[in-house]
C-alpha atoms as a PDB file:
ATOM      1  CA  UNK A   1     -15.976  16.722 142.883  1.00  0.00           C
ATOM      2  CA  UNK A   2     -18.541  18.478 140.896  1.00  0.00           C
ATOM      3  CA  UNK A   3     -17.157  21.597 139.667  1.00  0.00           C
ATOM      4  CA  UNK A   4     -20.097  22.615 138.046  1.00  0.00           C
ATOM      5  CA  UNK A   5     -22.124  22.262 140.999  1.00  0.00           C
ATOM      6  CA  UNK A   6     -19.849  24.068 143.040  1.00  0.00           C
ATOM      7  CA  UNK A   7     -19.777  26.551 140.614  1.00  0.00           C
ATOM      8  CA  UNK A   8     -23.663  27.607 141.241  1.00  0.00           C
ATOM      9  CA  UNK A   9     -23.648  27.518 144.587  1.00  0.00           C
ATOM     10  CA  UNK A  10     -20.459  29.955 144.495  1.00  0.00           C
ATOM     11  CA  UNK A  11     -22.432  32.129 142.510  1.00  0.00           C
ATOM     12  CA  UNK A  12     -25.855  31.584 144.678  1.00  0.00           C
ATOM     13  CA  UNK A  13     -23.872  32.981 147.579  1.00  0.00           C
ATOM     14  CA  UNK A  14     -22.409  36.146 145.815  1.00  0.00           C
ATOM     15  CA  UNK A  15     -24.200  39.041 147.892  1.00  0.00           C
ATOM     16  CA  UNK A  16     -23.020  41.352 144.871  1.00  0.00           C
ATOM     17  CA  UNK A  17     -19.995  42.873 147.033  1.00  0.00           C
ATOM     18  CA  UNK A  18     -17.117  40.804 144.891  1.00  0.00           C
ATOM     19  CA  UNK A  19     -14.953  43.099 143.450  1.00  0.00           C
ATOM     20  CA  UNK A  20     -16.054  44.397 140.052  1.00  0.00           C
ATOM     21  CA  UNK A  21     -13.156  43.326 137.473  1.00  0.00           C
ATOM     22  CA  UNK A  22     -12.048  46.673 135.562  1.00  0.00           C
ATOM     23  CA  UNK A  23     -12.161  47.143 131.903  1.00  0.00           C
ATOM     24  CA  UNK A  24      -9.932  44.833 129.539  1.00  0.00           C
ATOM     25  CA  UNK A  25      -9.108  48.617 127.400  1.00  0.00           C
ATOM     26  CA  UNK A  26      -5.932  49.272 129.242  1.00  0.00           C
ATOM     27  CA  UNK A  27      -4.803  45.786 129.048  1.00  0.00           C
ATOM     28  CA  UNK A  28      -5.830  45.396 125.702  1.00  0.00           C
ATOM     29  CA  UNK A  29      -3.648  49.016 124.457  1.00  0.00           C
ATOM     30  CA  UNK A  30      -0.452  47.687 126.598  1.00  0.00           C
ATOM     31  CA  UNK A  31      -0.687  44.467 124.714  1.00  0.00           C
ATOM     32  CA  UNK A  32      -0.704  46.611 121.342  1.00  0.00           C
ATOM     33  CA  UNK A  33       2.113  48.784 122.162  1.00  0.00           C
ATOM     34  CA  UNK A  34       4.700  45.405 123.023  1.00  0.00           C
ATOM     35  CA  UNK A  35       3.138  44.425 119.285  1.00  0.00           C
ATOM     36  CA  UNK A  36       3.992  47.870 117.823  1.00  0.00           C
ATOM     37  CA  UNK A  37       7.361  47.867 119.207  1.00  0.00           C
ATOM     38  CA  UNK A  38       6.590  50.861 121.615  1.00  0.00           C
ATOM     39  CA  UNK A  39       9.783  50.672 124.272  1.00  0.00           C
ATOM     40  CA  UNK A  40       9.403  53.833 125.807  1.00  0.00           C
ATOM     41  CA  UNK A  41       5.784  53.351 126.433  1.00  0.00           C
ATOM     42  CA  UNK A  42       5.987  49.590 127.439  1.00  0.00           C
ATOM     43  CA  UNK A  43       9.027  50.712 130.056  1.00  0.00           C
ATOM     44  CA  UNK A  44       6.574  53.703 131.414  1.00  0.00           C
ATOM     45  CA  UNK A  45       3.736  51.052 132.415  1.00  0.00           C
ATOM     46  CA  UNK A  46       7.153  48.485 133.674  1.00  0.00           C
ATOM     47  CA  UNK A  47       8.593  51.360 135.754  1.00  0.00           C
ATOM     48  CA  UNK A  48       4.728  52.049 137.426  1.00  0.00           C
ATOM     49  CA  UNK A  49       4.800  48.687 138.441  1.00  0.00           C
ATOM     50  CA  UNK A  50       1.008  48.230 136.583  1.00  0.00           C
ATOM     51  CA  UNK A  51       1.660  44.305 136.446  1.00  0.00           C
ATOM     52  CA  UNK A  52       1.816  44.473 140.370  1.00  0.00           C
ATOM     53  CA  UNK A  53      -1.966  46.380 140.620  1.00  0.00           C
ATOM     54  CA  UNK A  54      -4.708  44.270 141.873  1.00  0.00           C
ATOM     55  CA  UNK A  55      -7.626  46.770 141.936  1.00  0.00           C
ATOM     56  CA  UNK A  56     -10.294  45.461 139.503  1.00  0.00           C
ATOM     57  CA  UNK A  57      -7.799  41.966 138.954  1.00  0.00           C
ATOM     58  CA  UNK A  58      -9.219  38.344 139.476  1.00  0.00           C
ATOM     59  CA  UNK A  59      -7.653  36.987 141.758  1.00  0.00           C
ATOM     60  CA  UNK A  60      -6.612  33.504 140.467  1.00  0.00           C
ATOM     61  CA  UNK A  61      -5.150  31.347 143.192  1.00  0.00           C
ATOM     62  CA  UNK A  62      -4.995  32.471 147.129  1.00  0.00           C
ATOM     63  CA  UNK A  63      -1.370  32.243 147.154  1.00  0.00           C
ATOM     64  CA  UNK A  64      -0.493  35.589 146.086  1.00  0.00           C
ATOM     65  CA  UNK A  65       2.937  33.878 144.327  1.00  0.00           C
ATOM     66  CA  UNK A  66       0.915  31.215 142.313  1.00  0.00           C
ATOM     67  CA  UNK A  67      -1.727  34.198 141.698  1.00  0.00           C
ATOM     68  CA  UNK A  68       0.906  36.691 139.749  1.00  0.00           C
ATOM     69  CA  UNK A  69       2.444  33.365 137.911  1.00  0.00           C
ATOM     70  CA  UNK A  70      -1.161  32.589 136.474  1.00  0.00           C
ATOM     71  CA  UNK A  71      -1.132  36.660 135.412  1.00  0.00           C
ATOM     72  CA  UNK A  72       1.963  36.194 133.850  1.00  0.00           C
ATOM     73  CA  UNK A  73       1.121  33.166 131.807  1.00  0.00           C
ATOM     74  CA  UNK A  74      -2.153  35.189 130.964  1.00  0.00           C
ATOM     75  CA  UNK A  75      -0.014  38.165 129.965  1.00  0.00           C
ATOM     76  CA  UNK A  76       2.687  36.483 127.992  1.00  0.00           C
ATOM     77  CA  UNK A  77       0.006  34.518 126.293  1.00  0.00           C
ATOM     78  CA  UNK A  78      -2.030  37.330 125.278  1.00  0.00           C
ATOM     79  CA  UNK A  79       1.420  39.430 123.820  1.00  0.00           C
ATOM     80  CA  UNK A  80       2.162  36.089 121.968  1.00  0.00           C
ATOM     81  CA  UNK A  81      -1.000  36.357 119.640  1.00  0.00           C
ATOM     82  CA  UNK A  82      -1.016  40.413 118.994  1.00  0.00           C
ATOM     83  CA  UNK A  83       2.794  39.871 118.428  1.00  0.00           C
ATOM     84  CA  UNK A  84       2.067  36.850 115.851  1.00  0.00           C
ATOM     85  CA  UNK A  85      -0.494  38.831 114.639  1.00  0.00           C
ATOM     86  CA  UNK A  86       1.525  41.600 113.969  1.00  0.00           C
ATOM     87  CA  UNK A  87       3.902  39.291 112.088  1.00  0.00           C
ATOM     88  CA  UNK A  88       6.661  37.618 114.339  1.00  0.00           C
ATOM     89  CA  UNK A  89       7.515  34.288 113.266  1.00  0.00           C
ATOM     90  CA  UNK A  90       5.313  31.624 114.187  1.00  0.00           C
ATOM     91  CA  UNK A  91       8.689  29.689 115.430  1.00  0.00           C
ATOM     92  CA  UNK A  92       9.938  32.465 117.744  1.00  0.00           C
ATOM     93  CA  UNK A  93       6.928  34.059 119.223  1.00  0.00           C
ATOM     94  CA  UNK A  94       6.101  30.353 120.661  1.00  0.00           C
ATOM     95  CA  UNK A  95       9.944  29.615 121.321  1.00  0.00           C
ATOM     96  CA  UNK A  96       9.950  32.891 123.699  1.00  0.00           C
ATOM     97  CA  UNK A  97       6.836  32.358 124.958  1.00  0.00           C
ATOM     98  CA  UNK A  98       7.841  29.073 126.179  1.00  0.00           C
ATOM     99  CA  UNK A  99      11.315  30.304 127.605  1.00  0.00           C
ATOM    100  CA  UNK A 100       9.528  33.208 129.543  1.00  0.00           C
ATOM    101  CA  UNK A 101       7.018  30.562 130.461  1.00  0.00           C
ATOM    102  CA  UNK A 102       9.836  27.599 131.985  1.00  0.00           C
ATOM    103  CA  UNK A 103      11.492  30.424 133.673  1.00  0.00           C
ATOM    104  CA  UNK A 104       8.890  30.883 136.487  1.00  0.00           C
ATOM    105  CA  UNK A 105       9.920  27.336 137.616  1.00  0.00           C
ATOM    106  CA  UNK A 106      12.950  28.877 139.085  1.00  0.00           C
ATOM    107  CA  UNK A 107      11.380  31.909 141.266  1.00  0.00           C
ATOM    108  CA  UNK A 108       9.570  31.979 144.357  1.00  0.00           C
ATOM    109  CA  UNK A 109       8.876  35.415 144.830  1.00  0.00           C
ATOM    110  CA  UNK A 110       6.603  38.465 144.115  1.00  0.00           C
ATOM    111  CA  UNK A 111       9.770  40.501 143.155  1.00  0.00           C
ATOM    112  CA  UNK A 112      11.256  38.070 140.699  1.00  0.00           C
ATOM    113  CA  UNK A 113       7.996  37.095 138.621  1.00  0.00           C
ATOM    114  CA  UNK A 114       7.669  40.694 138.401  1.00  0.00           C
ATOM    115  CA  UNK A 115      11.110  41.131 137.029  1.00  0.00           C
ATOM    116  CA  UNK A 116      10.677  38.437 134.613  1.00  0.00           C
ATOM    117  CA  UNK A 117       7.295  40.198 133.579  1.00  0.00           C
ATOM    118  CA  UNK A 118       9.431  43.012 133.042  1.00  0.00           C
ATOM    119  CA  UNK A 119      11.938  41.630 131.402  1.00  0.00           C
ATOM    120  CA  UNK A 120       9.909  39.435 128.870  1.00  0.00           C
ATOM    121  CA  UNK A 121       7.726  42.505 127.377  1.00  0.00           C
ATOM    122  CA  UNK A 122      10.542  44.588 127.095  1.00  0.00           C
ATOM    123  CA  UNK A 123      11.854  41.669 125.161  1.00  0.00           C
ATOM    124  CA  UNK A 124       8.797  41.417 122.703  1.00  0.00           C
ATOM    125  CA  UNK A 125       8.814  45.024 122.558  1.00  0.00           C
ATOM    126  CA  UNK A 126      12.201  45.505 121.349  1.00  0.00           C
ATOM    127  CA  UNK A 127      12.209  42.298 118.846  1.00  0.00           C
ATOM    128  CA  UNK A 128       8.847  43.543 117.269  1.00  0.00           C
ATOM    129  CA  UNK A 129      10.254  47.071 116.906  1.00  0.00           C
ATOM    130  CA  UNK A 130      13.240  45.624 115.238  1.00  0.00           C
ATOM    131  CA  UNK A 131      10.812  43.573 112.903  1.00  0.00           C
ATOM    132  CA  UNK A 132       8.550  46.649 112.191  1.00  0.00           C
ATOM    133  CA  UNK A 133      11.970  48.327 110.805  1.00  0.00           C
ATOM    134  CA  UNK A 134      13.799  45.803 108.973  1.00  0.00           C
ATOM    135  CA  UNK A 135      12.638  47.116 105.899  1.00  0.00           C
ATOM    136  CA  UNK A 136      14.225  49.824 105.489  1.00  0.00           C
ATOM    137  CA  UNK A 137      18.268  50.567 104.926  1.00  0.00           C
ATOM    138  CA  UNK A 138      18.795  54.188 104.698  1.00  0.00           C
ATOM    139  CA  UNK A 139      19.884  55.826 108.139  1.00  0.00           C
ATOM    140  CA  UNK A 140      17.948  58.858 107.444  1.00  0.00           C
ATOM    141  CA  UNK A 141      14.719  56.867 106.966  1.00  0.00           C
ATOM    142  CA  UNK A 142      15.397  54.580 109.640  1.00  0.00           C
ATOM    143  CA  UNK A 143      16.258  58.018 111.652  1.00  0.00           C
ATOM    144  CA  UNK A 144      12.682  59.600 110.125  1.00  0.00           C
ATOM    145  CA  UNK A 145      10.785  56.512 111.161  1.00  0.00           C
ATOM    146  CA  UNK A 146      11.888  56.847 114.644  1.00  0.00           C
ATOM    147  CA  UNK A 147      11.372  60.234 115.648  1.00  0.00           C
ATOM    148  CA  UNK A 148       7.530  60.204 113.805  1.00  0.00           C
ATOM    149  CA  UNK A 149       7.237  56.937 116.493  1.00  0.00           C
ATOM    150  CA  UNK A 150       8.706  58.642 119.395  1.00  0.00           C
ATOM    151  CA  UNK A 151       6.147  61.978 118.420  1.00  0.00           C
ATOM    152  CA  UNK A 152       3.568  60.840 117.193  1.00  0.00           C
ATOM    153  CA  UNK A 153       0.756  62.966 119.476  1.00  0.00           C
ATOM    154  CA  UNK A 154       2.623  65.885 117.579  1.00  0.00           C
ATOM    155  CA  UNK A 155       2.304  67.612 114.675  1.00  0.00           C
ATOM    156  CA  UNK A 156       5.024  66.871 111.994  1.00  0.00           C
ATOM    157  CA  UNK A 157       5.840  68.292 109.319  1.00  0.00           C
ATOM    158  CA  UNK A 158       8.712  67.224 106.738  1.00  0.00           C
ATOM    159  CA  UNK A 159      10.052  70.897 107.473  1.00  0.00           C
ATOM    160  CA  UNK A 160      10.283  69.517 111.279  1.00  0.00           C
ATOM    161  CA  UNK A 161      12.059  66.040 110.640  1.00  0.00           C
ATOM    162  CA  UNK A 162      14.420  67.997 107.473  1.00  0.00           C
ATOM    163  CA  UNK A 163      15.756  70.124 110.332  1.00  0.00           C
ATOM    164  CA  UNK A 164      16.140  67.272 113.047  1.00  0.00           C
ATOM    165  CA  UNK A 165      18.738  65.759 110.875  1.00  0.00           C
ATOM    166  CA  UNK A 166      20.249  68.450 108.928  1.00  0.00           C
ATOM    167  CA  UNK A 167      19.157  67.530 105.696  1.00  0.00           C
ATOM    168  CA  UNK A 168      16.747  69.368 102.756  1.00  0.00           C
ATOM    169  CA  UNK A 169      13.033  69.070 102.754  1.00  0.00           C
ATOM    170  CA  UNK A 170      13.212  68.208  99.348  1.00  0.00           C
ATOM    171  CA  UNK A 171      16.099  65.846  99.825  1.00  0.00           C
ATOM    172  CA  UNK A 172      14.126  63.267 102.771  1.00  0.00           C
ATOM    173  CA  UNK A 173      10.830  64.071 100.696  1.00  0.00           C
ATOM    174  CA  UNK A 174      12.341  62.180  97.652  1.00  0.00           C
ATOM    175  CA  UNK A 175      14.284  59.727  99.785  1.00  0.00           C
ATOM    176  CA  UNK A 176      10.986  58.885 101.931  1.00  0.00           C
ATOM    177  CA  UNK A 177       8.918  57.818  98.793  1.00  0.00           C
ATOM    178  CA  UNK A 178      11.346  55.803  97.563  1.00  0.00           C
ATOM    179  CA  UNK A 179      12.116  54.130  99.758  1.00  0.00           C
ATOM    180  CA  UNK A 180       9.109  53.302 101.378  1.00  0.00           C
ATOM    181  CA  UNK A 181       6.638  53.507  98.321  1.00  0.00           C
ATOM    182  CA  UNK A 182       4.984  56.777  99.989  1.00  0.00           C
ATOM    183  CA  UNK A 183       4.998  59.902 101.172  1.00  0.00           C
ATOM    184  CA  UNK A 184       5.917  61.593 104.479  1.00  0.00           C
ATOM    185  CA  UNK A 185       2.967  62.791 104.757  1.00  0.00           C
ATOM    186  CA  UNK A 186       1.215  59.729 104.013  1.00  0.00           C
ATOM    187  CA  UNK A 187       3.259  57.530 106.347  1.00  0.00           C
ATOM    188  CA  UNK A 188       2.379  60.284 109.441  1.00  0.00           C
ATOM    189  CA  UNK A 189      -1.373  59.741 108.467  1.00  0.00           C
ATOM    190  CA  UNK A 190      -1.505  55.783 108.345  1.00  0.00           C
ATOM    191  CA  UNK A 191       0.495  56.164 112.224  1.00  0.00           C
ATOM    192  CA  UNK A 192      -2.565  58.219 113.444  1.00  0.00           C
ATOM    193  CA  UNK A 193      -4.956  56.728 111.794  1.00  0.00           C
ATOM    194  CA  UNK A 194      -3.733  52.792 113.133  1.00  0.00           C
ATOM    195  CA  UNK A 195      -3.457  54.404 116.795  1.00  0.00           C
ATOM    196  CA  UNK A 196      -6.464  55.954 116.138  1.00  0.00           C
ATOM    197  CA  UNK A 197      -7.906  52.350 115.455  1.00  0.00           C
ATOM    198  CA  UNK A 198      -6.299  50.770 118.764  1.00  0.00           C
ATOM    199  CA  UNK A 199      -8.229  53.423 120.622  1.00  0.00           C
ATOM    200  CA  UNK A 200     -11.314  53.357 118.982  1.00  0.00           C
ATOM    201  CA  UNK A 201     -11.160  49.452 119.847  1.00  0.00           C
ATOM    202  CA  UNK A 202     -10.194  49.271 123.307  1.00  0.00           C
ATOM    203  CA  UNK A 203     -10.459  52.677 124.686  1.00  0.00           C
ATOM    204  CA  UNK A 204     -13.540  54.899 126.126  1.00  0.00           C
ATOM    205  CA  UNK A 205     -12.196  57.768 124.519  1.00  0.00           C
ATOM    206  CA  UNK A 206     -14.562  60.180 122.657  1.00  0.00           C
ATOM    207  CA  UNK A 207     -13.634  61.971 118.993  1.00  0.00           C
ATOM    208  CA  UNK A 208     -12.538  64.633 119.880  1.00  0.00           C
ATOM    209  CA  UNK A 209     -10.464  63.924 123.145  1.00  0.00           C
ATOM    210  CA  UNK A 210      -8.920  61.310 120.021  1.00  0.00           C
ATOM    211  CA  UNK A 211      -8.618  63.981 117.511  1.00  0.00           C
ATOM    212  CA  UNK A 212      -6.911  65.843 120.425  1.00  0.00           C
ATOM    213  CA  UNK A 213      -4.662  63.576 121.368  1.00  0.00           C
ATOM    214  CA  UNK A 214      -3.103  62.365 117.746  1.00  0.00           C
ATOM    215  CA  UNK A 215      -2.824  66.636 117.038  1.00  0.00           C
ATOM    216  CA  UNK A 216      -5.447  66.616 114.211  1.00  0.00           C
ATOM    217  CA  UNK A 217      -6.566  70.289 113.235  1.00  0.00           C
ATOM    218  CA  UNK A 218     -10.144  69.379 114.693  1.00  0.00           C
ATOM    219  CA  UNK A 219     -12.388  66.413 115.225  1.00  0.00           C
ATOM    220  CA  UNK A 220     -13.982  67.372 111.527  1.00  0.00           C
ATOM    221  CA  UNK A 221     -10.811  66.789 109.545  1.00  0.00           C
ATOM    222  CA  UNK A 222      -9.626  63.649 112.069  1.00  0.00           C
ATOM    223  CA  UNK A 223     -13.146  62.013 111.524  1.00  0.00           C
ATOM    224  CA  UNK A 224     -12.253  63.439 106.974  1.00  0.00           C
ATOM    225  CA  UNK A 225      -8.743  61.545 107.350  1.00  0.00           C
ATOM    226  CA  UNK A 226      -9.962  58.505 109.124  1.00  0.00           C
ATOM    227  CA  UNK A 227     -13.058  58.250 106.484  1.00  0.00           C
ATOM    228  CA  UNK A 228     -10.514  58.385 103.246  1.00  0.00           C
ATOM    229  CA  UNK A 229      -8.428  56.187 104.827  1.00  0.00           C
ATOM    230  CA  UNK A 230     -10.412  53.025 106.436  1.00  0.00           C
ATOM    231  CA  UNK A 231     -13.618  53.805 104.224  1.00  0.00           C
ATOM    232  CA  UNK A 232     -15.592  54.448 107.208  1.00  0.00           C
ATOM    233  CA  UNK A 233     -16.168  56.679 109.734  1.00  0.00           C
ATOM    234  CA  UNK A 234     -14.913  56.354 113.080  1.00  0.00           C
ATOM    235  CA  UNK A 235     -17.910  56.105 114.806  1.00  0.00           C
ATOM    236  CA  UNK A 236     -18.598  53.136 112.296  1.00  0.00           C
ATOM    237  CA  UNK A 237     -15.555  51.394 113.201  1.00  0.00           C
ATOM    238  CA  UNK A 238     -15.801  51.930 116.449  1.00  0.00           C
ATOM    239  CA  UNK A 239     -19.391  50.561 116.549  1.00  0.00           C
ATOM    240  CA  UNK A 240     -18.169  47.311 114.847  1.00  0.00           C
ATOM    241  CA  UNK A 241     -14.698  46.634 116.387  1.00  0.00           C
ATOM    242  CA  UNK A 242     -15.126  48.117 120.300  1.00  0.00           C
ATOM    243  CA  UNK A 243     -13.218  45.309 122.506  1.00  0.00           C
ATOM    244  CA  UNK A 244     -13.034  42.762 119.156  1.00  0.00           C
ATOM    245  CA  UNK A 245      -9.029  42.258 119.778  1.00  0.00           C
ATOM    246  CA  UNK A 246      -8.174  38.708 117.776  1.00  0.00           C
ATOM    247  CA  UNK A 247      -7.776  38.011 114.253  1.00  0.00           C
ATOM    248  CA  UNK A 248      -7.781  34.508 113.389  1.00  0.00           C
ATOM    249  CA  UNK A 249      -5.907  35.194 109.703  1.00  0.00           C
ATOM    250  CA  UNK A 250      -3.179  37.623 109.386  1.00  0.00           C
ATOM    251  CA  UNK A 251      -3.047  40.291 106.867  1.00  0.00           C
ATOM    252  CA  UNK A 252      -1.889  39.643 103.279  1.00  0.00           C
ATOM    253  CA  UNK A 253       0.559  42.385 103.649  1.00  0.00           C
ATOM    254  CA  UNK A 254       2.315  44.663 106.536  1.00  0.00           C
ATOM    255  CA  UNK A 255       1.060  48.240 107.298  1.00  0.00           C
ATOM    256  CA  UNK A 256       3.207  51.143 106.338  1.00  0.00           C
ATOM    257  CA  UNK A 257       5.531  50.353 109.311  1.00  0.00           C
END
């Protein structure tokens, strides 16, 4: 058979009603917050059953089984690389890929694949968080590290996590920097900014709706802070990176995570 062939007379025939396929942003921002260790948020989009929607989805095979088993191969191959990426081992991030993979042998139904979905990016999630944490010893920072990840959108303040765990301003201030090499402060910007980033990449979100949504005074001082901090402006990085997802070389050193 000649593929190709059939190929252009598929395409010849297409009266323009196929289903438009929807945006990769969503897709692409799920995939980043398994590889940023982001449970809560990766359980949300598990618990509204997003694997499961087909609107704007190719559809892959006509057996709807086989169809969701190529979308999860798809899936768990596209968490493997922003997970390696981010810095999992080379040797586990292919070992559980593989596993997850060689388990869909042994289901036969819409409800299971999902479930293994489920279960295998909650998986990622949670070993990445545990990665993006290792460094640090201290319960309060580990404590500190947490609750900036869990409120991110907000507005902190080291006044704000002091009082969440009973301690001095001055006291996690000191701890913070030496600990981690920088300050509160600091740390809370490079957060923002690298979400910031992620939707400036893969989201149709404008300035300020982003300068809303990460609590920045105003869109001036988010586009000021995102300026001293990448050496461009947004709309610069934005303009060069929009829906550019893959790095072929990982970075010399981890982010301030």
């Amino acid at each position: 058979m000649n593929y190709r062939d059939e190929w252009l007379r598929f395409e010849a025939g297409n009266d323009g009603d196929e289903m438009a396929h929807r945006k990769p942003s969503e897709e692409f921002l799920f995939y980043r917050a398994v590889a940023n260790g982001d449970v809560d948020a990766v359980k949300k989009n598990c618990e509204m059953e997003k694997f499961l929607d087909s609107e704007g989805v190719g559809v892959l095979s006509r057996n709807p089984v086989t169809n969701l088993k190529y979308h999860f191969v798809i899936t768990t191959a596209m968490i493997t690389r922003v997970c390696r990426e981010k810095g999992m081992e080379l040797e586990q991030v292919f070992r559980l890929s593989d596993f997850y993979i060689q388990k869909l042998d042994d289901i036969h139904t819409i409800e299971e694949v999902q479930k293994l979905h489920d279960t295998m990016v909650i998986d990622y999630a949670e070993k990445m968080r545990r990665y993006l944490r290792k460094d640090t010893n201290s319960k309060h920072i580990n404590a500190c590290k947490e609750y900036i990840y869990a409120h991110i959108k907000e507005r902190i303040t080291i006044e704000d996590l002091a009082e969440e765990f009973g301690v001095s301003a001055g006291y996690l201030s000191r701890l913070f920097k030496k600990e981690t090499g920088i300050s509160v402060s600091a740390y809370i910007r490079a957060q923002k900014i690298e979400i910031a980033k992620n939707l400036l990449r893969f989201s149709d979100y404008s300035m300020i709706e982003i300068a809303n949504r990460l609590s920045f005074s105003s869109q001036s001082h988010f586009i000021q802070q995102f300026r001293e901090s990448v050496g461009m402006t947004p709309k610069k990085y934005q303009d060069e990176n929009y829906m550019i997802q893959w790095n072929t070389e990982l970075p010399s050193d981890r982010e301030h995570t």
